[in-house]
Structures are given as C-alpha cells and as structure tokens.
Protein backbone atom coordinates (compact mmCIF):
# COMPACT_ATOMS: atom_id res chain seq x y z
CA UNK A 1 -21.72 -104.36 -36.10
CA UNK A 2 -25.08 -105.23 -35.68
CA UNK A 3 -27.34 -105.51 -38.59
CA UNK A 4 -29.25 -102.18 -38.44
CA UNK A 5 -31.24 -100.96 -41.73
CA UNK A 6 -30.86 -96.96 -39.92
CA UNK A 7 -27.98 -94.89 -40.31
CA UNK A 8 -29.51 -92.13 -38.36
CA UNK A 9 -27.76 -90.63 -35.39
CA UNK A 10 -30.32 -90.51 -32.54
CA UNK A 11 -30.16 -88.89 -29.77
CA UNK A 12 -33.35 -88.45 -27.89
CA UNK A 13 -35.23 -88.47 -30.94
CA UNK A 14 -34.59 -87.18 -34.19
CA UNK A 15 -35.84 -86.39 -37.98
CA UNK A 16 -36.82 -88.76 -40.44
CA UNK A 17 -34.25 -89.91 -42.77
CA UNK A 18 -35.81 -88.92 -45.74
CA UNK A 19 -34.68 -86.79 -48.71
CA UNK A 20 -36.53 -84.71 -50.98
CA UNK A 21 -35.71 -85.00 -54.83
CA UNK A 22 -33.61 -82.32 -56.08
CA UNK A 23 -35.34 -80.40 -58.41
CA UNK A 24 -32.22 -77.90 -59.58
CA UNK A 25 -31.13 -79.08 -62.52
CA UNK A 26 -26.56 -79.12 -62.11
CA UNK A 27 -25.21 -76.63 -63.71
CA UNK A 28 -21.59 -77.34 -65.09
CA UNK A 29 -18.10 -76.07 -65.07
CA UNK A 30 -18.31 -72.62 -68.15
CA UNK A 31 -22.37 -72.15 -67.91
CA UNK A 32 -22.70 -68.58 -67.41
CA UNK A 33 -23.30 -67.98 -63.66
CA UNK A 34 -21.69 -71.58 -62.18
CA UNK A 35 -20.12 -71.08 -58.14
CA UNK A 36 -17.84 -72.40 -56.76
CA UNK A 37 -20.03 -74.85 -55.36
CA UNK A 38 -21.23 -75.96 -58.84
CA UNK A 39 -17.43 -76.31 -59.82
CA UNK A 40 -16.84 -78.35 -56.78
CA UNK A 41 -19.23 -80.51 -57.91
CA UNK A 42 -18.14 -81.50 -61.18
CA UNK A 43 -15.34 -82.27 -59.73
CA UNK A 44 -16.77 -84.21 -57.49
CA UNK A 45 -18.56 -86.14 -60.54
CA UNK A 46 -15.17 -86.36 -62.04
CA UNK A 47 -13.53 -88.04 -59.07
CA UNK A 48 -16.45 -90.41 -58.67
CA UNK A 49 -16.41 -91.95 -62.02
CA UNK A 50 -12.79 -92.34 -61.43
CA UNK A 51 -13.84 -94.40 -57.77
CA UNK A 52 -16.73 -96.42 -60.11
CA UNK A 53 -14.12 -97.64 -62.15
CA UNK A 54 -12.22 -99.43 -59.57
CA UNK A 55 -15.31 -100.49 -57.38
CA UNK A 56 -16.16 -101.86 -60.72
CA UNK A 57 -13.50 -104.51 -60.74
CA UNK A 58 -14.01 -105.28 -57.08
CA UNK A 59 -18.06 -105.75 -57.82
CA UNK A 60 -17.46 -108.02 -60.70
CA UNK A 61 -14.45 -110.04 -58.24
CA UNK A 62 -17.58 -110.62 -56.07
CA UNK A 63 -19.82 -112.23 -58.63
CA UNK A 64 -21.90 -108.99 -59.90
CA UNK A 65 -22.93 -109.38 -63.25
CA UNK A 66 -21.52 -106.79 -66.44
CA UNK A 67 -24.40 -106.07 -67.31
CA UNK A 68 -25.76 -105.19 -63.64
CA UNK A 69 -22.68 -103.34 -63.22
CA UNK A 70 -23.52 -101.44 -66.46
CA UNK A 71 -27.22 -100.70 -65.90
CA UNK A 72 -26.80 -99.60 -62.39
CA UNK A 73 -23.35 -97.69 -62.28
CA UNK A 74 -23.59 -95.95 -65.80
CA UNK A 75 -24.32 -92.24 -65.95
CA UNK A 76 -24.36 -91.51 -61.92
CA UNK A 77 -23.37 -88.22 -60.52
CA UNK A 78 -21.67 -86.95 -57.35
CA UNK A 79 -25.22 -86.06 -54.85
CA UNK A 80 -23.49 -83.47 -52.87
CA UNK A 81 -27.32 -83.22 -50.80
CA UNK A 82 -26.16 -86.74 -49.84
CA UNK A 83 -23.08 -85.99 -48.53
CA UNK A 84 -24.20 -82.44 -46.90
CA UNK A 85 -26.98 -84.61 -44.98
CA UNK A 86 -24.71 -86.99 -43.81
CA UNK A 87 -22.12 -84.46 -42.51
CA UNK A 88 -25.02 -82.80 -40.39
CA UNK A 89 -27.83 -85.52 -39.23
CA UNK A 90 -26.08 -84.92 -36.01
CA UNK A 91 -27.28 -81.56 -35.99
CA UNK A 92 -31.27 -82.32 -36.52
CA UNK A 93 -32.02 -83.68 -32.43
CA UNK A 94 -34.64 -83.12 -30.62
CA UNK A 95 -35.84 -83.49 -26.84
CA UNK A 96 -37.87 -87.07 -26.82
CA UNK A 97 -41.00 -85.38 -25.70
CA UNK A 98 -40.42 -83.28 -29.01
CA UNK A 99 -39.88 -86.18 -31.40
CA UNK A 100 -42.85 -88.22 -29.69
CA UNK A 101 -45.23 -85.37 -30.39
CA UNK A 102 -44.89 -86.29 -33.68
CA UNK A 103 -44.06 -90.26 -34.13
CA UNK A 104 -46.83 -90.74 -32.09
CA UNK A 105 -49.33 -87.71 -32.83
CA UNK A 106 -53.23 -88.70 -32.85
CA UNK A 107 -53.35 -87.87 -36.59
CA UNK A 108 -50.52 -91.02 -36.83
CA UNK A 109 -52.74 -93.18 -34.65
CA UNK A 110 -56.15 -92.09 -36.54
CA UNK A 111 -54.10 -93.52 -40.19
CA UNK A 112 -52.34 -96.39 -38.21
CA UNK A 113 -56.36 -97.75 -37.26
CA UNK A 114 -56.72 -97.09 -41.04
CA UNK A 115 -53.97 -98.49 -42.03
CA UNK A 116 -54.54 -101.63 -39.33
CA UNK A 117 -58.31 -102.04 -41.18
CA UNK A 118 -57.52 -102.11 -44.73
CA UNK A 119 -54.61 -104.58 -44.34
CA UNK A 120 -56.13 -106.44 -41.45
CA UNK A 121 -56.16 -109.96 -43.17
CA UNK A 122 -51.75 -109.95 -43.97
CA UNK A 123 -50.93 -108.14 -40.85
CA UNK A 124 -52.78 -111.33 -39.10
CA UNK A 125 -51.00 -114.11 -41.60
CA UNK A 126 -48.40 -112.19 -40.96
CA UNK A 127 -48.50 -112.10 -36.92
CA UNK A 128 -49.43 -115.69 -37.40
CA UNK A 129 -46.33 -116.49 -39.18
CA UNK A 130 -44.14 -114.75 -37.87
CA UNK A 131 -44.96 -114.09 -34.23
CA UNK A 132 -44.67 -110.48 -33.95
CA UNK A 133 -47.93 -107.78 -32.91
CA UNK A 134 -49.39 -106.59 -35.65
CA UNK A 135 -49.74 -103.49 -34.73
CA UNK A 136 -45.62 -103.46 -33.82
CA UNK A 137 -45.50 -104.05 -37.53
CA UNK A 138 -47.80 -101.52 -38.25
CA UNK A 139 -46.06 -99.02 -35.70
CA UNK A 140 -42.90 -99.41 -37.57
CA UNK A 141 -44.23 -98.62 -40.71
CA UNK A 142 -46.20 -95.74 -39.67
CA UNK A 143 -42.78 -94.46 -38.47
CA UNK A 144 -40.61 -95.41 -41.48
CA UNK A 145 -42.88 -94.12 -43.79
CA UNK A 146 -46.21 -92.90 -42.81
CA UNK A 147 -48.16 -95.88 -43.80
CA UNK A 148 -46.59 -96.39 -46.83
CA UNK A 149 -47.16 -92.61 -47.93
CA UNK A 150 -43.62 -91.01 -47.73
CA UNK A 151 -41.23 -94.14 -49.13
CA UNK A 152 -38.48 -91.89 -50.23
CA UNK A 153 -37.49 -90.73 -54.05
CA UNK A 154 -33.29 -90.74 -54.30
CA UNK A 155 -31.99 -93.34 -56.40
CA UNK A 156 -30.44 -95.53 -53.83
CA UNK A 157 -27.48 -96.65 -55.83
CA UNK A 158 -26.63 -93.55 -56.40
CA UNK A 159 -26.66 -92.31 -52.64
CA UNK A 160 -24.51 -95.18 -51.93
CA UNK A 161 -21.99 -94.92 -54.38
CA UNK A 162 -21.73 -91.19 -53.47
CA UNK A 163 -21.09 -91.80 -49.55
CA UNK A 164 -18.90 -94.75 -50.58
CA UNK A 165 -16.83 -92.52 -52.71
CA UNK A 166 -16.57 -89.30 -49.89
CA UNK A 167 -14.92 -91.88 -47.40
CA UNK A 168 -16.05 -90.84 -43.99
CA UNK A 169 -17.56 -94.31 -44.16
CA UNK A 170 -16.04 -95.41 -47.14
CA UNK A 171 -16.16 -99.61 -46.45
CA UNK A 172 -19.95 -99.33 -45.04
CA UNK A 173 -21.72 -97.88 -47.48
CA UNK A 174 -19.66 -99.88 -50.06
CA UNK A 175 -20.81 -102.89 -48.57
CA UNK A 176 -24.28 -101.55 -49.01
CA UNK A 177 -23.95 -100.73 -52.46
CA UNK A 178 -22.34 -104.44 -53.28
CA UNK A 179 -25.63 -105.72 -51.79
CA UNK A 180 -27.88 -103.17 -53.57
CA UNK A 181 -26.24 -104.89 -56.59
CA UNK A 182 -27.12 -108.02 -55.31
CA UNK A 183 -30.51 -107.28 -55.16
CA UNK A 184 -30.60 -105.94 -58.44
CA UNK A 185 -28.71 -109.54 -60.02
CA UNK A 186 -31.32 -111.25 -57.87
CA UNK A 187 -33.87 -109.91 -60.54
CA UNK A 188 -36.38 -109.05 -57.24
CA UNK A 189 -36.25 -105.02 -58.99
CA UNK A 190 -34.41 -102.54 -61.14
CA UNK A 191 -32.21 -99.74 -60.30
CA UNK A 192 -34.53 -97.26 -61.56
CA UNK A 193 -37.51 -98.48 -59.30
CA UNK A 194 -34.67 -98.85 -56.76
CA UNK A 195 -35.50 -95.65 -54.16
CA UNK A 196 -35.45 -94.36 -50.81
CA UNK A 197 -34.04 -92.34 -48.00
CA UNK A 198 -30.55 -89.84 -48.93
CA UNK A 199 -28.91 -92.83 -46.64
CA UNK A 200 -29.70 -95.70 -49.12
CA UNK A 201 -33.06 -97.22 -46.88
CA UNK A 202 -35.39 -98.77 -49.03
CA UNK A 203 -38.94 -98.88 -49.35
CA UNK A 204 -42.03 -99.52 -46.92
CA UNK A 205 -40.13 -100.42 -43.83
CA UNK A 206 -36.41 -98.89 -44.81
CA UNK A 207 -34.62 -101.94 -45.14
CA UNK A 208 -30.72 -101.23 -45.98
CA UNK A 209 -29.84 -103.65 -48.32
CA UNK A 210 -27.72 -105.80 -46.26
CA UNK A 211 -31.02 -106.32 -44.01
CA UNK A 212 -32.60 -106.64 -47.24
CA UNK A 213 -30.85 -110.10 -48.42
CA UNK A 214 -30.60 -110.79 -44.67
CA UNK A 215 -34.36 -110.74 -44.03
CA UNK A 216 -36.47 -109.29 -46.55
CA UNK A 217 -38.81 -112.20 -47.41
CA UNK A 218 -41.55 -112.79 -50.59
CA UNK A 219 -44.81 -113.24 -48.18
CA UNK A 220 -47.23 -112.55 -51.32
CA UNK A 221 -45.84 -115.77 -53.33
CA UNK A 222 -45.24 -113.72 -56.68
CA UNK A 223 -41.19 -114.82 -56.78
CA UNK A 224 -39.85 -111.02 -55.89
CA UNK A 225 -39.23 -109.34 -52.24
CA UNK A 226 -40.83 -106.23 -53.54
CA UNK A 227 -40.69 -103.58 -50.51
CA UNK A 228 -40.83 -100.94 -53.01
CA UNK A 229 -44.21 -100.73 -54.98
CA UNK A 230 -47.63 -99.56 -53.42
CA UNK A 231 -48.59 -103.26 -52.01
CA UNK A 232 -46.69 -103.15 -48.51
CA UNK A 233 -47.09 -107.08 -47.97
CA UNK A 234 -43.60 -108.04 -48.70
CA UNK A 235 -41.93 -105.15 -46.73
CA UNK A 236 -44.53 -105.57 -44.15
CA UNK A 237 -43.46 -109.18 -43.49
CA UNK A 238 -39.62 -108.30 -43.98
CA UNK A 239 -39.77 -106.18 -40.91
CA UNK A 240 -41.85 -108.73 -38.75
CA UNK A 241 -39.37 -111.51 -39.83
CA UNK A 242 -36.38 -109.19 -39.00
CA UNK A 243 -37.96 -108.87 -35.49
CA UNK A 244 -38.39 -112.35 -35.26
CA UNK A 245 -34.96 -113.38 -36.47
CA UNK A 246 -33.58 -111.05 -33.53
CA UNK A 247 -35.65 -112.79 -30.79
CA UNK A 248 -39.28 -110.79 -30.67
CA UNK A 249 -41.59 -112.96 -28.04
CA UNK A 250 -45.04 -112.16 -28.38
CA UNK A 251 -47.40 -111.35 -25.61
CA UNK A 252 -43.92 -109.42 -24.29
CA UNK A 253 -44.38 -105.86 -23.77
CA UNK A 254 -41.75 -103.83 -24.89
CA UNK A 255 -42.11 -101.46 -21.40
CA UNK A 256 -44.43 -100.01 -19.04
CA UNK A 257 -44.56 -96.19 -18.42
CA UNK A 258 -44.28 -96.82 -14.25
CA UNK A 259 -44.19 -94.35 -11.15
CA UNK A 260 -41.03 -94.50 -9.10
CA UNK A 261 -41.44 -94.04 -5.22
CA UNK A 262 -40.06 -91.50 -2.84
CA UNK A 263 -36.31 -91.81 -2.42
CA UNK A 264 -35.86 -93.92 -5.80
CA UNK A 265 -32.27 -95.15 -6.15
CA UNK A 266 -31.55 -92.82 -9.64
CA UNK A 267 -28.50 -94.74 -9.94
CA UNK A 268 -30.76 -98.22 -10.70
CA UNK A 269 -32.27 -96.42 -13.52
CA UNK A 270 -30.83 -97.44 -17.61
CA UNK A 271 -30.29 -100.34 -19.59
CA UNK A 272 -27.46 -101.99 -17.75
CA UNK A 273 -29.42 -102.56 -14.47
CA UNK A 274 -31.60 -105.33 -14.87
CA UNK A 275 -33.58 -106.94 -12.30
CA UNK A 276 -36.40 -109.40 -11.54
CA UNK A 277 -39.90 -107.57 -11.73
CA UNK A 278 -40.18 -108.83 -8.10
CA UNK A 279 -37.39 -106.99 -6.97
CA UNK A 280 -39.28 -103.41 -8.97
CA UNK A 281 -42.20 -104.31 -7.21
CA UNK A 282 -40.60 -104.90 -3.66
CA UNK A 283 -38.93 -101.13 -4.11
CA UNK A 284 -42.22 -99.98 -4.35
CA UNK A 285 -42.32 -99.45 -8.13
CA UNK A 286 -46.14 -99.57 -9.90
CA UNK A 287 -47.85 -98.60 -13.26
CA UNK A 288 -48.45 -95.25 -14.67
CA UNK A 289 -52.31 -96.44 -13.27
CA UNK A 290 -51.17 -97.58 -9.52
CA UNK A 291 -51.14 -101.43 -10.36
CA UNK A 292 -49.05 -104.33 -9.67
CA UNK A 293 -46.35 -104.40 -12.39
CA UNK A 294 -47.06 -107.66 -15.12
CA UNK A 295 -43.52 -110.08 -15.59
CA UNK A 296 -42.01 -110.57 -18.20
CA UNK A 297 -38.65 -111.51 -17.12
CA UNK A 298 -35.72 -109.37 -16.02
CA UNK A 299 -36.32 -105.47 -17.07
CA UNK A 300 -34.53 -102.34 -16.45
CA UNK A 301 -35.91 -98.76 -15.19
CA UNK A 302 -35.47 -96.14 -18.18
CA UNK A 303 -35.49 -92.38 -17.77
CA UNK A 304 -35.27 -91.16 -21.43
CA UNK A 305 -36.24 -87.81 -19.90
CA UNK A 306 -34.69 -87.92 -16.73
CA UNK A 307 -35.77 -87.41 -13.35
CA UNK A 308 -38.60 -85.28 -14.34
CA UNK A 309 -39.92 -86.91 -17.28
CA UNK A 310 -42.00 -90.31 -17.54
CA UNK A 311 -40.39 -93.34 -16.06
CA UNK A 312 -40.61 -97.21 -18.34
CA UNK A 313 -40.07 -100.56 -17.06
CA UNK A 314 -38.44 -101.94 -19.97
CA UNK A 315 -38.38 -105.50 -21.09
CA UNK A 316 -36.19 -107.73 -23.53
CA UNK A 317 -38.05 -106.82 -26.60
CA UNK A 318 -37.21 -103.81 -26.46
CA UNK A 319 -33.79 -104.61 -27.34
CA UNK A 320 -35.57 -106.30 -30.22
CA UNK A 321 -36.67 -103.37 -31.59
CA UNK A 322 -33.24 -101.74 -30.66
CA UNK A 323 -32.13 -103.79 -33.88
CA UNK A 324 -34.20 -101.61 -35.67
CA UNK A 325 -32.95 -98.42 -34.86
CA UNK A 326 -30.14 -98.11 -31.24
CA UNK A 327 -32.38 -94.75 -30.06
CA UNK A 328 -34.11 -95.13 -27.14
CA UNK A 329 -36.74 -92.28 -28.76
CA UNK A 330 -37.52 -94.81 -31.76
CA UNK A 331 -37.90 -97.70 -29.36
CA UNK A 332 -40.23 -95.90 -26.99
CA UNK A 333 -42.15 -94.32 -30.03
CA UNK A 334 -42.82 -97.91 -31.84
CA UNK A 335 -44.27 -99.26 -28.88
CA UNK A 336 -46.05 -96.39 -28.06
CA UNK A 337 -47.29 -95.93 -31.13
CA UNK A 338 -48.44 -99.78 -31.11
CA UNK A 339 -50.22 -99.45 -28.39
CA UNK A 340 -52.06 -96.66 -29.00
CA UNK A 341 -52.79 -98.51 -31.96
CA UNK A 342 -54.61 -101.40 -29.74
CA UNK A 343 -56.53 -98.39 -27.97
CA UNK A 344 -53.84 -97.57 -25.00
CA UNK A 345 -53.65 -93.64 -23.87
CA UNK A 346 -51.25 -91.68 -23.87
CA UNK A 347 -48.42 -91.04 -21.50
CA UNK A 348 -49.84 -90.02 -18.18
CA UNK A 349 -46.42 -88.47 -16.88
CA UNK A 350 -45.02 -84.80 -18.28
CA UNK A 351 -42.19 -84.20 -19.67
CA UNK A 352 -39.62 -81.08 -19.05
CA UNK A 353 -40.61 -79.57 -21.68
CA UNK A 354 -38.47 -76.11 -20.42
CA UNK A 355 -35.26 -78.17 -21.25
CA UNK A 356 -34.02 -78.01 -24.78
CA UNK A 357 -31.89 -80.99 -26.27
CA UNK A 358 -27.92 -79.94 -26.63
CA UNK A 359 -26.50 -79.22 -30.23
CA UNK A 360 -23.82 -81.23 -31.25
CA UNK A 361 -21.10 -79.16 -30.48
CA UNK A 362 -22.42 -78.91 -27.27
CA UNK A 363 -22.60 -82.36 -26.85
CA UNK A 364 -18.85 -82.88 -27.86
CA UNK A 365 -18.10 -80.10 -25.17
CA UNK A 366 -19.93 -81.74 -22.72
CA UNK A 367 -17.99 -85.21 -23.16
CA UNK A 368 -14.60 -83.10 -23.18
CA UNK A 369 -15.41 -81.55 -19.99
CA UNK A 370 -16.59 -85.11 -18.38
CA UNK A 371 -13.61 -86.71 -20.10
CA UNK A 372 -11.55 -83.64 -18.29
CA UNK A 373 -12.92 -83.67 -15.08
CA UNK A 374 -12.72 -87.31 -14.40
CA UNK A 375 -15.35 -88.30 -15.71
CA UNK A 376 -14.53 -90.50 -18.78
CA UNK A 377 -17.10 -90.99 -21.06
CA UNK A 378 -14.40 -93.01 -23.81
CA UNK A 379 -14.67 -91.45 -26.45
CA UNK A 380 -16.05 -88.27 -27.90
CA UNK A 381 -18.23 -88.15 -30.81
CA UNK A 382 -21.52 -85.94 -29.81
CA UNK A 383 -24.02 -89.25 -29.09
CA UNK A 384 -25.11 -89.75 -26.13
CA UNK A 385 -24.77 -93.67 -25.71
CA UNK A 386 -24.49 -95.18 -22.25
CA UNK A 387 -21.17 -94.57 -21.68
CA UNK A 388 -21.60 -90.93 -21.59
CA UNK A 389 -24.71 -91.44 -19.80
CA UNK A 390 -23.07 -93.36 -16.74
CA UNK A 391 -20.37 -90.46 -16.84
CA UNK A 392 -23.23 -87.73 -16.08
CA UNK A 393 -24.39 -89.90 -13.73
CA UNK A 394 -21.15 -90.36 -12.10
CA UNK A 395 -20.42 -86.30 -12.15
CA UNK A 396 -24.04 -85.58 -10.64
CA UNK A 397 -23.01 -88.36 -7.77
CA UNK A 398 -20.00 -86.52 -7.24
CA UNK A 399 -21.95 -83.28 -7.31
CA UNK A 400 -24.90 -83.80 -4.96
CA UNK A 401 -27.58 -84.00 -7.70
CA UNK A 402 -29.70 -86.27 -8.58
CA UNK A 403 -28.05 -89.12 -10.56
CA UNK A 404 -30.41 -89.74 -13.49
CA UNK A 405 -27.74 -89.11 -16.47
CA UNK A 406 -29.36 -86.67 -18.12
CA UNK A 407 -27.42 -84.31 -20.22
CA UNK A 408 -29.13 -80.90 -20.11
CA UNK A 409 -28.19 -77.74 -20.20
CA UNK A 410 -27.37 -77.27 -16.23
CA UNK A 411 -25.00 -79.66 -16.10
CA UNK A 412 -23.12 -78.95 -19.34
CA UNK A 413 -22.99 -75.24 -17.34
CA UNK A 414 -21.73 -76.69 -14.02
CA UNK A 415 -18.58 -78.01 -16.22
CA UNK A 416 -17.58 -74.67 -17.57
C-alpha cells in the first residue's frame, strides 16, 4: 500500500482523527458497581498482555532492544475508546461543503497568516530546501493540528498495540507499532512523550511511524526528528520532504475551481480522465473568474459535489497531496486552505447544500443495489472510491440523468 500517515476513512470529508484523553479512571472486575462493559475490559487487558508477550519475541527477532521492549510495552492496558473509534470512523462523514466550512473557515486562515508570520524564516529554508509552498506546508498543518494547537494526547504505543491486538487490522498496525519502537531505539524520543491521534499519528503534521522513519527529517540540526514538542520545525520539514519525496513540483497548482459550459460531457469529469489543458480549453472550459485556464500538464475535471457543486481542474500535485490523505475533501481543503493563505477568495461556486452525505449503511446499500442491478462497483465496503463512483455514473447513463457519479440520496432511492 501506499505510504499514508492517515488511517481515516474519507468520504467527502470527514472529522479529525483526534482523541480526547480519557479521564474515567477503569474500574476492575469485583469493584462495587463494575458492567459488563468494565468486565469486558479486563478481559480485554488480560488477553492483551497475553498478545504482548508473543509480539515481544517477534520485536526483539527484529532487532528491538530489551530494554525498549520493557520501557514501552510494560504496564499497557486494553483502550477500548481505541477500538470503539476505529469500528465507527466510517460513521463520522460529512458533505464536502460541510467539512470545508471548517478546514478552511476564515478563523483557520486568520491563525494560518499568524502562523505563516511567526515561522516565516523555516517555512522559507524550508520551501528552499525542499521545494514545496510554504503555505502547502502550512495548510497541512493547520489541518492536522490547528497550527500546532491540537497535537493529540493518547499514548501512541498504546493505541497501536491495542488495534494490533483486536485484529481487524491486526498486521498494519503491528507494523506501526514495530516502527514506533524503532523510533523509540533510535533515541529521537521516549514513549511517554510519544502522543497523538486514537489511530497512532504523531505530532505536528501526524506522521504514522512508518512515514516517520520513511521521511521525518532533523531540519533544526539538534540530532533528534522531534515532531512532537512545541517547536514545529522538524515536523514542519518532515511533511514538506514527504511531499517532495512523492513528486511535489512547485509553481504547480494543485487545481483550479473552473466553470463548465453548456452541454458539458459529465462523463469526462474524475480522476481517470486526463487531458491536455488545450483540449479543457477547446471544450470551452474557463476559471471560476472567466479566464483562459494556466498549464500545467495533463489534468482532470473533478466534481467532488457533483453537477451542482463547484467544478476543479485538477493537476498532478494533487495526487501529491493524495499521499497525504486518498480524500478528495482533504486534497481540495489543503490547497484551498493554501491559497487562501497567499490571499486567494473563496470558492465562487455553491454547493447543494439541501443534499446530506449517506451513512454508512446506506452507503453499503447503495453498492449492493449497483452491484445488483448491474452495476458493479467490486466490492462493498461503504467508501466511495472511484470504482463506485464510475458505477453511479454508469446507472445515471443508463437512467437518463446526468452522469456526474454522485451518490446522493435520489439515486440510492431510484435503486429501491
């Protein structure tokens, strides 16, 4: 798989991946009062120490230290908050108009300036090096953790170990947690300092740890890749040398918001049709502001909203930040954000706002019903990727409608 520091499931947008501490202290199996639930967990608790034990000898097989293994596996507890978030990020969607309300709100461009001023001189030795905006770094931080503000408090190795041990995706997040160990040998931090999101991203920029020892990089010349503690250098440098090492070209946009003509071709529209800007422009296809469209190579019409929301000309850096996080919602809200950043406005189009994103059972409904019908969208797992995409396309073809592949509510009806 690609190397992707997000385990978030987006689908046109969706929550941060933060968790809050847990303040309750566990109460244990015989304490006056305990549930089911509390039983469950020491259980739980019980079984994990059991799974430590035998990770153990596989950690140490690898080269992990005893005495990492001791300081960062001793005393660790089943995080059932871990596991319940995991079993329902699905659940937590929103439309992309919704979720860009928010990523890119004014307040978030008012503390990105902020943010842009008080770190001006490394974000430019950082662009410098590294080739990559600086306010695309900045944009990604201001996403990942409000400028630093929100980093995350779980213990990561402890979020890790506990989605290891439940087993939905059991050799993942063990291959995370060998790496968090990794970084702990490496001497770059300690376990205790070692925090983040419920999903085990770290820091400024929510590196996983395999992106960590992939890309994370000492800018600040003190012998540590500290993403953790309150000076962002480090972790703002990791993320501009993970774009980098994935192909960012600067001066590239990452899209244009654009205005399609009468009569548009819906079917041209998503990721898989790319053509020269030439060709956009011959079809009659302009800016948001009524001007010639700028090239930048081969670029593709998206329509995260559909036929009613705004239209982007999108361009290979996109995909770039795509490597950050697959959702088209994150993508668009980074370099939205960025350029709102270098002064831009907002998003001249409207959005649909009457339509409301699907749940996730009605998202698994809708692919059954494609699947059904004819319509195979291979595989059914509630995202909404481009296979299921081109399958809603291919229904509203054989329907009449208009073919822009966007799941709403009307055409999950017109299956039933």
């Amino acid at each position: 798989m690609r190397i992707i520091h997000h385990l978030i499931v987006w689908c046109f947008g969706a929550g941060a991946a933060f968790a809050a501490p847990i303040d309750q202290p566990t109460r244990f199996l015989g304490q006056a009062g305990a549930s089911m639930t509390d039983i469950t967990t020491v259980a739980d608790t019980q079984g994990l120490q059991r799974w430590i034990a035998d990770f153990r000898r596989r950690a140490a097989a690898t080269g992990i230290s005893g005495t990492v293994l001791d300081q960062a596996l001793t005393g660790l507890s089943y995080d059932a908050d871990v596991v319940r978030r995991d079993r329902n990020q699905s659940e937590f969607t929103k439309t992309i108009w919704d979720y860009l309300d928010s990523a890119a709100s004014d307040a978030r461009v008012e503390n990105g300036k902020v943010a842009l001023n008080k770190h001006a001189g490394v974000l430019q030795k950082i662009e410098n090096r590294y080739g990559v905006e600086k306010e695309i770094v900045a944009a990604i931080w201001g996403l990942e953790s409000a400028y630093g503000t929100f980093r995350g408090s779980v213990p990561t190795i402890q979020s890790l170990a506990t989605l290891a041990y439940d087993g939905r995706r059991a050799a993942f997040f063990e291959g995370e947690l060998l790496a968090a160990l990794k970084i702990l040998q490496s001497g770059d931090t300690v376990a205790a300092k070692m925090q983040g999101s419920w999903a085990g991203a770290m820091g400024h920029t929510q590196f996983m740890p395999t992106s960590y020892l992939a890309y994370a990089v000492d800018f600040d010349g003190d012998g540590k890749r500290n993403i953790w503690g309150d000076d962002p250098t480090d972790a703002l440098a990791s993320a501009a040398a993970y774009l980098a090492g994935f192909g960012w070209r600067k001066g590239m946009p990452w899209g244009l918001e654009i205005t399609l003509p009468d009569g548009f071709d819906y079917d041209l529209s998503g990721e898989r049709v790319k053509k020269p800007v030439a060709e956009w422009q011959a079809m009659g296809i302009r800016t948001a502001q009524g001007k010639d469209l700028s090239d930048h190579g081969a670029a593709s019409v998206l329509l995260p909203g559909g036929a009613r929301g705004a239209a982007f000309l999108i361009f290979a850096n996109f995909q770039v930040i795509e490597r950050y996080n697959t959702a088209d919602a994150y993508v668009i809200a980074v370099g939205h954000l960025a350029d709102r950043l270098r002064g831009a406005a907002p998003f001249k189009a409207a959005w649909p706002r009457d339509l409301r994103a699907l749940s996730f059972d009605e998202r698994i409904e809708m692919q059954e019903r494609l699947t059904k019908s004819g319509f195979d969208t291979l595989g059914v797992d509630g995202k909404i990727g481009p296979n299921t995409i081109a399958a809603v396309k291919a229904f509203q073809r054989a329907k009449g409608l208009v073919s822009d592949g966007y799941p709403s509510l009307d055409i999950l009806g017109r299956l039933r």
